[in-house]
N, C-alpha and C. Protein backbone atom coordinates (compact mmCIF):
# COMPACT_ATOMS: atom_id res chain seq x y z
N UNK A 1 -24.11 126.15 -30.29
CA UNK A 1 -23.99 125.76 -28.88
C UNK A 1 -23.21 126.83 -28.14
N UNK A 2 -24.11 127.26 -27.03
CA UNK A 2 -22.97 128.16 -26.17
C UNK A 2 -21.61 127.70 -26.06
N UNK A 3 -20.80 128.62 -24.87
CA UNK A 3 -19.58 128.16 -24.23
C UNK A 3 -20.03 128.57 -22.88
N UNK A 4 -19.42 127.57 -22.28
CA UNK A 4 -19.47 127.46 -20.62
C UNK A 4 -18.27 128.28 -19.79
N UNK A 5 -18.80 129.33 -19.15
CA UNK A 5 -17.38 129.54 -18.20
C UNK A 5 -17.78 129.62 -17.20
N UNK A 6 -16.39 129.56 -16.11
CA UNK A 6 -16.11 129.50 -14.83
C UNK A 6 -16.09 131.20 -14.15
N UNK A 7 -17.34 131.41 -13.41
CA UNK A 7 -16.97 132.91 -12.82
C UNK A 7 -17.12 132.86 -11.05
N UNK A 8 -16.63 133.80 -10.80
CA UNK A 8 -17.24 134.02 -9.28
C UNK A 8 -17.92 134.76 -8.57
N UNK A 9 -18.63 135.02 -7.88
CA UNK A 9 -19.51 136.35 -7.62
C UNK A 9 -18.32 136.87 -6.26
N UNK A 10 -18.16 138.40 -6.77
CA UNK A 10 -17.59 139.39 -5.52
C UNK A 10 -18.66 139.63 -4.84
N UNK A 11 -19.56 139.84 -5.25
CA UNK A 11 -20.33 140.49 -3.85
C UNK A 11 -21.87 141.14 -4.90
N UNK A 12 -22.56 141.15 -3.41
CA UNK A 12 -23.58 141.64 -4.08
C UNK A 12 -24.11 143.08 -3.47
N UNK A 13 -24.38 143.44 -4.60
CA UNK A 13 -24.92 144.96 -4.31
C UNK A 13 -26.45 145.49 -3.96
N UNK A 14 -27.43 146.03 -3.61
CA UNK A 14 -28.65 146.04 -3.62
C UNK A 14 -29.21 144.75 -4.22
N UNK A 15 -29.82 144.36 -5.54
CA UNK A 15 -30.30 143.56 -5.64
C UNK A 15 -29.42 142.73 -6.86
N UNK A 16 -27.95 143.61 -7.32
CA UNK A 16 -27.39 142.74 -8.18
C UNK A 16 -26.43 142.17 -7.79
N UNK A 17 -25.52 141.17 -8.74
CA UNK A 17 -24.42 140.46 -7.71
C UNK A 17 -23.41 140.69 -8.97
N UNK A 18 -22.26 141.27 -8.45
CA UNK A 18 -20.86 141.85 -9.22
C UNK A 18 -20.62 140.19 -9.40
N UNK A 19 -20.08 139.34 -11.22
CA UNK A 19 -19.57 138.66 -11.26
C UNK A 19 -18.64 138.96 -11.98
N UNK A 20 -17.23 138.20 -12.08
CA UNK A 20 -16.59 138.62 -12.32
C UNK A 20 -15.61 137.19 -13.25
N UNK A 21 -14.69 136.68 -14.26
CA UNK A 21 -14.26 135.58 -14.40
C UNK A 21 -13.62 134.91 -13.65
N UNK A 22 -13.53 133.83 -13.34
CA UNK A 22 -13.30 132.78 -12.11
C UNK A 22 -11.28 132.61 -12.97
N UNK A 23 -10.65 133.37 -12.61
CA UNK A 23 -9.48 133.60 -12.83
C UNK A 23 -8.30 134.63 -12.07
N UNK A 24 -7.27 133.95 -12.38
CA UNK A 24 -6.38 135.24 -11.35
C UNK A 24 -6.94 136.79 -11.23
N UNK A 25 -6.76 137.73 -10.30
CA UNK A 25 -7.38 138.51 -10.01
C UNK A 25 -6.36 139.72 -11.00
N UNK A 26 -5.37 139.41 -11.23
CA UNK A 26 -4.29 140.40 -12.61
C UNK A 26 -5.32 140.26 -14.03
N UNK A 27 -5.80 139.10 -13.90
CA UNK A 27 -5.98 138.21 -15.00
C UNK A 27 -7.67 138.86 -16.03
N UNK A 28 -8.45 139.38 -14.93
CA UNK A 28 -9.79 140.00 -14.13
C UNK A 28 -10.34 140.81 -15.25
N UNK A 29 -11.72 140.94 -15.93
CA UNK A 29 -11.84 142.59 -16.13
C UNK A 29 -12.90 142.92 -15.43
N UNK A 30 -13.67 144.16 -15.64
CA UNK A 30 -14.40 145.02 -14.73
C UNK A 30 -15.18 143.96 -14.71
N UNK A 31 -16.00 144.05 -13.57
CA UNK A 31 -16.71 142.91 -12.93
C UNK A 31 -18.05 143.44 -13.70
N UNK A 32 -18.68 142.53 -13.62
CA UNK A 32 -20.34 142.71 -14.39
C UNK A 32 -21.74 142.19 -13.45
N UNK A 33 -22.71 143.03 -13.58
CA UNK A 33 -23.45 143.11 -12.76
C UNK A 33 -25.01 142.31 -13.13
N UNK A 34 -25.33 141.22 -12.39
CA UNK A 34 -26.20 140.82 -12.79
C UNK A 34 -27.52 140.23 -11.81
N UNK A 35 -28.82 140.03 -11.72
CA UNK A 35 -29.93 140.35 -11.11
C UNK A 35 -29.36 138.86 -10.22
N UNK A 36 -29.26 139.13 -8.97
CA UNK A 36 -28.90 138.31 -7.68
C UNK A 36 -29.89 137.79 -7.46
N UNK A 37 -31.11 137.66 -7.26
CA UNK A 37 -32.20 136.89 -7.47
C UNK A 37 -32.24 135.70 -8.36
N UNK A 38 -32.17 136.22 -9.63
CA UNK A 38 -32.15 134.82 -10.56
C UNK A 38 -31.25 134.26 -10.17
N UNK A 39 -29.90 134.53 -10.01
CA UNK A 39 -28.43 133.61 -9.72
C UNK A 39 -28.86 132.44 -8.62
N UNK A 40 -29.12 133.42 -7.88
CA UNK A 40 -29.53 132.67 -6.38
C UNK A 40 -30.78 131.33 -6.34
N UNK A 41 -31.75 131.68 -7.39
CA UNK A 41 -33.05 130.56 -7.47
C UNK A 41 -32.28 129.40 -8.45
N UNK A 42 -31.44 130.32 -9.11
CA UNK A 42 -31.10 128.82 -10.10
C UNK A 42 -29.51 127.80 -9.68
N UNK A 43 -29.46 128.64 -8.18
CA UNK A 43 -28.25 127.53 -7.50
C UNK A 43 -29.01 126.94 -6.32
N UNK A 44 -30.70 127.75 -6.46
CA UNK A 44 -31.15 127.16 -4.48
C UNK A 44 -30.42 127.80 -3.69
N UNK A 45 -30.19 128.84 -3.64
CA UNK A 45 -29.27 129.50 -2.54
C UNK A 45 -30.16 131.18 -2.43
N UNK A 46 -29.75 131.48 -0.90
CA UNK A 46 -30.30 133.04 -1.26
C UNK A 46 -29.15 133.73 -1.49
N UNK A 47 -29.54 134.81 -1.59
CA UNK A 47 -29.20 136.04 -2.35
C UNK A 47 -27.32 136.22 -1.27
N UNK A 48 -28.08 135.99 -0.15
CA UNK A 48 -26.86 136.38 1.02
C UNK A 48 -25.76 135.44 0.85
N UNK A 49 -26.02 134.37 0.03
CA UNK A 49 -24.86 132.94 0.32
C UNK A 49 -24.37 133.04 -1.11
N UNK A 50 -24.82 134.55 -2.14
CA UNK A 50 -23.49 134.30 -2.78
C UNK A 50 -22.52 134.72 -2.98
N UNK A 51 -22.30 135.50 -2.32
CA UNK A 51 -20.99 136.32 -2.30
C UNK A 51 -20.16 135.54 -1.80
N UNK A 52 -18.64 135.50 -3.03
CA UNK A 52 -17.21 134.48 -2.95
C UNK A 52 -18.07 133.15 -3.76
N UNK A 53 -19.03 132.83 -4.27
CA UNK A 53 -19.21 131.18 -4.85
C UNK A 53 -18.49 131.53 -6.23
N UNK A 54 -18.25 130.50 -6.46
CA UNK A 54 -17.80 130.00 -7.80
C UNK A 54 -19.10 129.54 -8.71
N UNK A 55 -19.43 129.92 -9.67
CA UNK A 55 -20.15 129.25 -10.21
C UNK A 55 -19.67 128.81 -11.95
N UNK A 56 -20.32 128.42 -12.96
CA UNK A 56 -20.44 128.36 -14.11
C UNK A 56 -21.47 129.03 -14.63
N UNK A 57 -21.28 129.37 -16.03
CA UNK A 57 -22.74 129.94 -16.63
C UNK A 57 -22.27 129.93 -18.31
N UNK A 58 -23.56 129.56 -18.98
CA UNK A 58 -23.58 129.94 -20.11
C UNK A 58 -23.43 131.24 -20.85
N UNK A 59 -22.32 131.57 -22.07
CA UNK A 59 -22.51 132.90 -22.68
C UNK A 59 -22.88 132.63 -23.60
N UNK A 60 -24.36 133.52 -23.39
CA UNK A 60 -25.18 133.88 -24.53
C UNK A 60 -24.21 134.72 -26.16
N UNK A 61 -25.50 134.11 -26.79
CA UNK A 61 -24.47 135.17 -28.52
C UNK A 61 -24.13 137.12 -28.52
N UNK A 62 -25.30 137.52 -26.96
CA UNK A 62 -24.34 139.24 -26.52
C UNK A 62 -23.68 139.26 -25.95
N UNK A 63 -23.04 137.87 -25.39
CA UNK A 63 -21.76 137.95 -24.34
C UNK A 63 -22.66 137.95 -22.89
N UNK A 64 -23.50 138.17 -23.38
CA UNK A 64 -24.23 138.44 -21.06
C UNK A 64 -23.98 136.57 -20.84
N UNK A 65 -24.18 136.32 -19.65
CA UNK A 65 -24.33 135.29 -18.99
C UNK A 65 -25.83 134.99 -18.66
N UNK A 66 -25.94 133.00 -18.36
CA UNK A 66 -27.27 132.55 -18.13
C UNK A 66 -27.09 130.90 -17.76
N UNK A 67 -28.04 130.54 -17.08
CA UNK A 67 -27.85 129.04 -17.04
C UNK A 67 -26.75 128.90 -15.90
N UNK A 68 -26.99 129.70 -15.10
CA UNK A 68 -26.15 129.53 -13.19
C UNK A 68 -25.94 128.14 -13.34
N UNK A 69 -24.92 127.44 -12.62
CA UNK A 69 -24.88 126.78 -11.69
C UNK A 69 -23.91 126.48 -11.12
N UNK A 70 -23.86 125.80 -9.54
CA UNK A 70 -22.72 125.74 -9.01
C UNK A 70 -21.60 125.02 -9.35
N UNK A 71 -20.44 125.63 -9.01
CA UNK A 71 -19.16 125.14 -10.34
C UNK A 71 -18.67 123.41 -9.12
């Protein structure tokens, strides 16, 4: 069974969206970049409304993230 965490999106870039762990910003590591499209279809939101959300997501067994949704 996965593990669930809490991240937030900084911002999005061309077509990806910098997420980053939903934790103090000391606390932080390099933000990680992932296809803003999918994020966005699997909260119902566009691409423009996610920059600053909080969301959750599943980590997969390479560590990437999957399974958006709003936290």
């Amino acid at each position: 069974m996965s593990e669930r965490v809490n991240v937030k999106v900084l911002l999005v870039v061309g077509d990806q969206a910098e997420i980053v762990a939903d934790v103090p910003a000391e606390e932080r590591t390099e933000p990680v970049r992932y296809a803003a499209a999918e994020i966005a279809e699997a909260v119902g939101l566009t691409v423009q409304d996610l920059p600053g959300l909080r969301l959750t997501a599943d980590v997969c067994d390479d560590d990437r993230l999957s399974g958006w949704h709003l936290a």
